[in-house]
N, C-alpha and C. Protein backbone atom coordinates (compact mmCIF):
# COMPACT_ATOMS: atom_id res chain seq x y z
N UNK A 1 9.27 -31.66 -20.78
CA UNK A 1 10.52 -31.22 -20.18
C UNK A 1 10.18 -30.44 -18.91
N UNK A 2 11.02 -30.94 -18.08
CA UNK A 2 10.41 -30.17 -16.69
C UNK A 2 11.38 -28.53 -16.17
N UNK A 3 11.12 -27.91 -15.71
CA UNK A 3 11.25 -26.41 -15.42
C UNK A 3 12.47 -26.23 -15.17
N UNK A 4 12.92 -27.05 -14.38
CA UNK A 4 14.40 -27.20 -14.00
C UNK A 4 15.12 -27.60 -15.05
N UNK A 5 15.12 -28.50 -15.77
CA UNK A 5 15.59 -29.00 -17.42
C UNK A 5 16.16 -27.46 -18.09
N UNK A 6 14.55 -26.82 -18.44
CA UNK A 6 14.72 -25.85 -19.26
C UNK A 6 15.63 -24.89 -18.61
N UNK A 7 15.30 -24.62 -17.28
CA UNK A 7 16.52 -23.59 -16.40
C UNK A 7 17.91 -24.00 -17.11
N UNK A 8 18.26 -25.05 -16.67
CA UNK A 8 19.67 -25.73 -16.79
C UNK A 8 20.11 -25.21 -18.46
N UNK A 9 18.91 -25.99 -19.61
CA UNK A 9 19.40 -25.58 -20.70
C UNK A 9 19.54 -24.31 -21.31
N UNK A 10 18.80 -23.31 -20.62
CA UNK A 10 18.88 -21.53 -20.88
C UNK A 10 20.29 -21.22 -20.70
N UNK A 11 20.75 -21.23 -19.04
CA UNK A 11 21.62 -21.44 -18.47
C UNK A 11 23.03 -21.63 -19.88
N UNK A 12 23.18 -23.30 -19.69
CA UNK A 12 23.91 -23.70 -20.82
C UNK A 12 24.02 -22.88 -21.95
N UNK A 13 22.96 -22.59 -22.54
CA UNK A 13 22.76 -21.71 -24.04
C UNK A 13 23.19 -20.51 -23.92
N UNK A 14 23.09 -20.26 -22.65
CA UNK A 14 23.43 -18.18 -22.72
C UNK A 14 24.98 -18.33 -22.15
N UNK A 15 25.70 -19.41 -21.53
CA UNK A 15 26.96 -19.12 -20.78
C UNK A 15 27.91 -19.56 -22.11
N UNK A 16 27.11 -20.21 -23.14
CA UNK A 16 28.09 -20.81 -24.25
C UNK A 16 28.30 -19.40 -25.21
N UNK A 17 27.74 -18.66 -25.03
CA UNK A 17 27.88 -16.94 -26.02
C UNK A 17 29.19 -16.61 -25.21
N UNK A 18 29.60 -16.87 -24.19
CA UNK A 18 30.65 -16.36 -23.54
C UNK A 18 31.24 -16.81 -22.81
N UNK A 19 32.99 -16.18 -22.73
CA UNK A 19 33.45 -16.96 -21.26
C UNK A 19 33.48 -16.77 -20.03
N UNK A 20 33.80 -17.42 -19.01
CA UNK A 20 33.36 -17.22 -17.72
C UNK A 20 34.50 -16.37 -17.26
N UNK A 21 34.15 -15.09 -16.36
CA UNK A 21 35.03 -14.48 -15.52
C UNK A 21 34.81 -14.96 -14.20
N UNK A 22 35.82 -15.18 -13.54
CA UNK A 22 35.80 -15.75 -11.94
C UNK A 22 35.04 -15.24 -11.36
N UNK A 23 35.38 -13.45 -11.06
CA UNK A 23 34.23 -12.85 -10.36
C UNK A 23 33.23 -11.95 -10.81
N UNK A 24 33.13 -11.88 -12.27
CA UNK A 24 31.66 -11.53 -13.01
C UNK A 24 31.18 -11.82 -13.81
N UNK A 25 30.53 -11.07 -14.56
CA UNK A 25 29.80 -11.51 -15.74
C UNK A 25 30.04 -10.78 -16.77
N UNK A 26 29.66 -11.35 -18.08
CA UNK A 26 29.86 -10.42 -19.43
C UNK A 26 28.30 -10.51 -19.35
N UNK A 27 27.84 -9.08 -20.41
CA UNK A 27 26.82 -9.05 -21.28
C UNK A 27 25.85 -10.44 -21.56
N UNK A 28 25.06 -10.55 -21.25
CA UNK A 28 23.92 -11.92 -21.79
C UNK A 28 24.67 -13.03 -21.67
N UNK A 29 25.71 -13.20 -20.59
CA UNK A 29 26.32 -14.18 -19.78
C UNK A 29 25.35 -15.19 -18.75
N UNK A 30 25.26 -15.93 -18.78
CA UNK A 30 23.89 -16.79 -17.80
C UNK A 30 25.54 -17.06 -16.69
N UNK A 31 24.30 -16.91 -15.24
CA UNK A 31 25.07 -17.85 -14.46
C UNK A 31 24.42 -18.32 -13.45
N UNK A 32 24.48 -19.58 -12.99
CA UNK A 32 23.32 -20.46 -12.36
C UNK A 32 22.96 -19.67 -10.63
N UNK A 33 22.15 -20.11 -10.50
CA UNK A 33 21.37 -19.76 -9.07
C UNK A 33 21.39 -20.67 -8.19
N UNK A 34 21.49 -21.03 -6.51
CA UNK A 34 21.27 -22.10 -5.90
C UNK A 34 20.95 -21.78 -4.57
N UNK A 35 19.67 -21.18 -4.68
CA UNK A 35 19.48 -20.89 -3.19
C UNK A 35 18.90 -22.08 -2.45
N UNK A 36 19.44 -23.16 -2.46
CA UNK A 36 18.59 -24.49 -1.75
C UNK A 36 17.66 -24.87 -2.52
N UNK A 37 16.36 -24.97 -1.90
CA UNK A 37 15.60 -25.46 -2.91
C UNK A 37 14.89 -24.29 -4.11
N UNK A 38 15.00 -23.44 -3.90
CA UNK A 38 15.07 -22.57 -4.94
C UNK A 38 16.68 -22.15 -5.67
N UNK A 39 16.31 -22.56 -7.17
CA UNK A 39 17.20 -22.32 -8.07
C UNK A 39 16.64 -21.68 -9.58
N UNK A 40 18.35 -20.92 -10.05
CA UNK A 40 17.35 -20.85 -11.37
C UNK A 40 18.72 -20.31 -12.22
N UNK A 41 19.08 -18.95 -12.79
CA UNK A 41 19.89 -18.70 -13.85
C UNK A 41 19.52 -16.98 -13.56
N UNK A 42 20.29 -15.82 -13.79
CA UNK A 42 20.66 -14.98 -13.92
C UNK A 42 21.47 -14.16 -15.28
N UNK A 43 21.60 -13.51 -15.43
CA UNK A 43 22.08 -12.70 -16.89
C UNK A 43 21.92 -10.81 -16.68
N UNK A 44 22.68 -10.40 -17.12
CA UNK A 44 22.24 -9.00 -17.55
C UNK A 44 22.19 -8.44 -18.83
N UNK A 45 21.37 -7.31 -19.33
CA UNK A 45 22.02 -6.92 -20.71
C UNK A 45 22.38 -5.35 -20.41
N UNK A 46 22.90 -4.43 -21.39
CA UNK A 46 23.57 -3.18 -20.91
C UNK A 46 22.18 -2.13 -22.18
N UNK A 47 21.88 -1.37 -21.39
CA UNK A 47 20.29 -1.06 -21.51
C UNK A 47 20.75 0.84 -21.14
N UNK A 48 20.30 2.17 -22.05
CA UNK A 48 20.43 2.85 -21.75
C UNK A 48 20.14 3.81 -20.30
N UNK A 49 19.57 3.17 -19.65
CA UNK A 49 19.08 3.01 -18.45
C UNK A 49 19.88 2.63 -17.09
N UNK A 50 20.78 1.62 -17.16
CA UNK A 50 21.47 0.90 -16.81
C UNK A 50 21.51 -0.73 -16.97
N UNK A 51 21.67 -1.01 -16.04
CA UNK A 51 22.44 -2.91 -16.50
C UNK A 51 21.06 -3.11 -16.14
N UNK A 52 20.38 -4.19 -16.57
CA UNK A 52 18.98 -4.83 -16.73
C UNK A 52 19.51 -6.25 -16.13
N UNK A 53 19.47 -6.46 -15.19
CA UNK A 53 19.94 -7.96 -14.52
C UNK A 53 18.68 -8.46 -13.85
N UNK A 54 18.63 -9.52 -15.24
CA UNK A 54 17.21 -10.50 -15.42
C UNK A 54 17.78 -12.05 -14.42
N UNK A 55 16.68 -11.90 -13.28
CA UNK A 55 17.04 -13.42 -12.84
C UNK A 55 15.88 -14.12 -12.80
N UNK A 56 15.48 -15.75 -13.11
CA UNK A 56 14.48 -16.50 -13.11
C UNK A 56 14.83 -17.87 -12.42
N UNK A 57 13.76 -17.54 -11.29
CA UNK A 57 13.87 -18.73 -10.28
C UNK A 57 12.86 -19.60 -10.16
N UNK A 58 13.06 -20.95 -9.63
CA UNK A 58 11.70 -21.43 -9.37
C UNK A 58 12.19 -22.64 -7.98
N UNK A 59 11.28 -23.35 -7.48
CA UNK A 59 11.60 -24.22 -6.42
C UNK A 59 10.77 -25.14 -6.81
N UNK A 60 11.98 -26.40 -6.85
CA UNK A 60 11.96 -27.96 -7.14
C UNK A 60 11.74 -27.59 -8.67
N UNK A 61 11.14 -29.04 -9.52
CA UNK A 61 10.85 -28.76 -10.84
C UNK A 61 9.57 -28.80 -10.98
N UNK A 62 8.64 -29.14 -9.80
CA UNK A 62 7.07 -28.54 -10.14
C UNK A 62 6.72 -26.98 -9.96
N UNK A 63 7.52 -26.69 -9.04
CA UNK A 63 7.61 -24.89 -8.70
C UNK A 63 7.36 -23.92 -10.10
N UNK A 64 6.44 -23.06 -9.77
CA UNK A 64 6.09 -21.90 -10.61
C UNK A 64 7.66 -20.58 -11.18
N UNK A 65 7.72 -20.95 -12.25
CA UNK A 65 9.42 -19.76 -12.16
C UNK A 65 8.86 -18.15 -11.78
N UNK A 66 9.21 -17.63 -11.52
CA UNK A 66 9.21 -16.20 -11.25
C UNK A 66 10.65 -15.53 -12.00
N UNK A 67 10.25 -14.20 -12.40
CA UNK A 67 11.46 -13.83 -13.11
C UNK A 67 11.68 -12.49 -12.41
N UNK A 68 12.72 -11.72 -12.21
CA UNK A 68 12.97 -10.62 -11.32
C UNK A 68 13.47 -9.80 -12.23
N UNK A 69 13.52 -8.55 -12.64
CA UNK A 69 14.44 -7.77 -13.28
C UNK A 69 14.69 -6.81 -12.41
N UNK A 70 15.87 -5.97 -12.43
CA UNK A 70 16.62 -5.40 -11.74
C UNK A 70 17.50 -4.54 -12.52
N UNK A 71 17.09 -3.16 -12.74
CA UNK A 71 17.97 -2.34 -13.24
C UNK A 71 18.70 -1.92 -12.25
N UNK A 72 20.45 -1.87 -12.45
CA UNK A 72 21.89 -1.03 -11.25
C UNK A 72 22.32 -0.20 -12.36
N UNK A 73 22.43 1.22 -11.72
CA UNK A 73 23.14 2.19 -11.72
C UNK A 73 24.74 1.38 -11.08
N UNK A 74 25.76 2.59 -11.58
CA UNK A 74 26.95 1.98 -10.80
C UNK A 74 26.82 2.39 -9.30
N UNK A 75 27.26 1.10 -8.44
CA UNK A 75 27.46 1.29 -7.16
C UNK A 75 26.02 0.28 -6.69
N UNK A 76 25.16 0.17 -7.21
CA UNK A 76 24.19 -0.86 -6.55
C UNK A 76 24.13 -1.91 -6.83
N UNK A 77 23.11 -2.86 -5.79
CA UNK A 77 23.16 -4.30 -5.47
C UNK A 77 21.83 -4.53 -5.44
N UNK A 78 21.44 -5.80 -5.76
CA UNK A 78 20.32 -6.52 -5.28
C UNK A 78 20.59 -7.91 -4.60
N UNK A 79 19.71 -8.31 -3.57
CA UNK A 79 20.36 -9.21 -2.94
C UNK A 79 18.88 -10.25 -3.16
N UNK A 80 19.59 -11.43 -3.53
CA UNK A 80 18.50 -12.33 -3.19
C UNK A 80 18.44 -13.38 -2.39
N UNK A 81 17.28 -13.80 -1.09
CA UNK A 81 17.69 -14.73 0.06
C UNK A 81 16.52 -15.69 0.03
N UNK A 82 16.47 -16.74 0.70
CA UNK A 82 15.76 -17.35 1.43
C UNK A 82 14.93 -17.20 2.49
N UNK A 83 13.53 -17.13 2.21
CA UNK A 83 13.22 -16.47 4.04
C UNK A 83 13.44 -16.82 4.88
N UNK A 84 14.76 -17.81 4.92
CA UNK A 84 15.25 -18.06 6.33
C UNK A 84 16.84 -17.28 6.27
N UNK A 85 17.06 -16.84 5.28
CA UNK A 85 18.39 -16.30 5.18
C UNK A 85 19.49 -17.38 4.97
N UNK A 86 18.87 -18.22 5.35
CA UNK A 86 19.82 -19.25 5.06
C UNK A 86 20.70 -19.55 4.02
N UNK A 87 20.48 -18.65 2.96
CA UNK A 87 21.10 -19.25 1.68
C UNK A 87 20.78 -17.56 0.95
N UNK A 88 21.73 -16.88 0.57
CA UNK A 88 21.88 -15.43 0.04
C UNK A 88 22.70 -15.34 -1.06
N UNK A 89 22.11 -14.26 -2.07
CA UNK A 89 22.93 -14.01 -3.42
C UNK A 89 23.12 -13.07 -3.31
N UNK A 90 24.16 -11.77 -3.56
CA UNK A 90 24.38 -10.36 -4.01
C UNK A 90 24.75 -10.29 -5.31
N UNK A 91 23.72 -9.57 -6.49
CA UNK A 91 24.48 -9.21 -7.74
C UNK A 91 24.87 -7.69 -7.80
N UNK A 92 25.81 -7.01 -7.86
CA UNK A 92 25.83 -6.01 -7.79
C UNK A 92 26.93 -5.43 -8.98
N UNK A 93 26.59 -3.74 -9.01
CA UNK A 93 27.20 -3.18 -10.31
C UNK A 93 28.33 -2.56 -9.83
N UNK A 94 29.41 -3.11 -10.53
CA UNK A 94 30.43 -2.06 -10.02
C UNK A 94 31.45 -1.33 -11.20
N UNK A 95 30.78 -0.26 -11.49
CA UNK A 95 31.20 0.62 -12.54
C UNK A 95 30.70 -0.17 -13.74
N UNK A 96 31.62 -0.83 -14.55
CA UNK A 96 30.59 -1.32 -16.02
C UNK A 96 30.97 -3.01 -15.70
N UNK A 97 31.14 -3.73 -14.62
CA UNK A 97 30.90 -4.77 -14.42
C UNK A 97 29.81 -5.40 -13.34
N UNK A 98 29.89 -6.54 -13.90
CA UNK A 98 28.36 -6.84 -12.79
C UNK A 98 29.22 -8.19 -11.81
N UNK A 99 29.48 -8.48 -10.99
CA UNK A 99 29.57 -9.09 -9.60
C UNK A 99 28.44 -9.79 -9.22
N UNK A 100 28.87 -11.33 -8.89
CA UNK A 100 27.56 -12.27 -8.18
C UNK A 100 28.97 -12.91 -7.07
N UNK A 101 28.22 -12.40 -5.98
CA UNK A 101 28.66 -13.48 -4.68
C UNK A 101 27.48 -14.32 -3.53
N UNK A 102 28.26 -15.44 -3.31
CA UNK A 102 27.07 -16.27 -3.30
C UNK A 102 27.12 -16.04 -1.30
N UNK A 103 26.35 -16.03 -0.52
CA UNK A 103 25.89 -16.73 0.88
C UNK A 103 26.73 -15.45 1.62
N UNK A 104 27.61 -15.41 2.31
CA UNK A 104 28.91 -14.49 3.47
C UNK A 104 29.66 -13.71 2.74
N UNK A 105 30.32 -14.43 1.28
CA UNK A 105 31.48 -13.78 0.75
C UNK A 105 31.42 -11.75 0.80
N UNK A 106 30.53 -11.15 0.62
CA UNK A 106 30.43 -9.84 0.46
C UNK A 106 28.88 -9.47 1.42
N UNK A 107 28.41 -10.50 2.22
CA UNK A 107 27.21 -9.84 2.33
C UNK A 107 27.44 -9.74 4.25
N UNK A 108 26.72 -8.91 5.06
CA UNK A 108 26.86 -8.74 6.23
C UNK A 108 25.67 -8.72 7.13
């Protein structure tokens, strides 16, 4: 099974625990990634610490995944781009919800 497969089926498996909010996420909610040729799946869990927003990417389906974690306090963001910028994610915390906008929508 190739890398991208398994992305897709994580993906699938973690978004079926829950339903989709338009503009966020629940708890151990998956929601897909598409930065061009890098893609992958995203999630957070709620961690005494703050929100733990786990993302795992990789490029094409021979590409190596890399996984990012990212603890937000309320009020922060992590942004993830392309080194050409060409293609941008913002997940960010806002109070006890977590926010993903994809490319322009929120980013400057």
């Amino acid at each position: 099974m190739s890398i991208r497969n398994i992305l897709f089926a994580t993906a699938f498996a973690l978004a079926s625990l829950g339903a989709t909010r338009a503009d966020g996420l629940r708890p151990v909610e998956a929601k897909s990634i598409d930065l061009g040729e890098v893609s992958g799946v995203a999630y957070y869990t709620v961690e005494r610490d703050g929100f733990h927003v786990v993302t795992t990417l990789a490029q094409g389906e021979a590409g190596t995944p890399i996984r990012v974690v990212s603890v937000l306090a309320p009020g922060q963001r992590v942004v993830l781009s392309t080194a050409n910028h060409a293609s941008r994610l913002e997940i960010s915390r806002q109070g006890d919800s977590v926010l993903v906008r994809k490319d322009n929508e929120a980013l400057d």
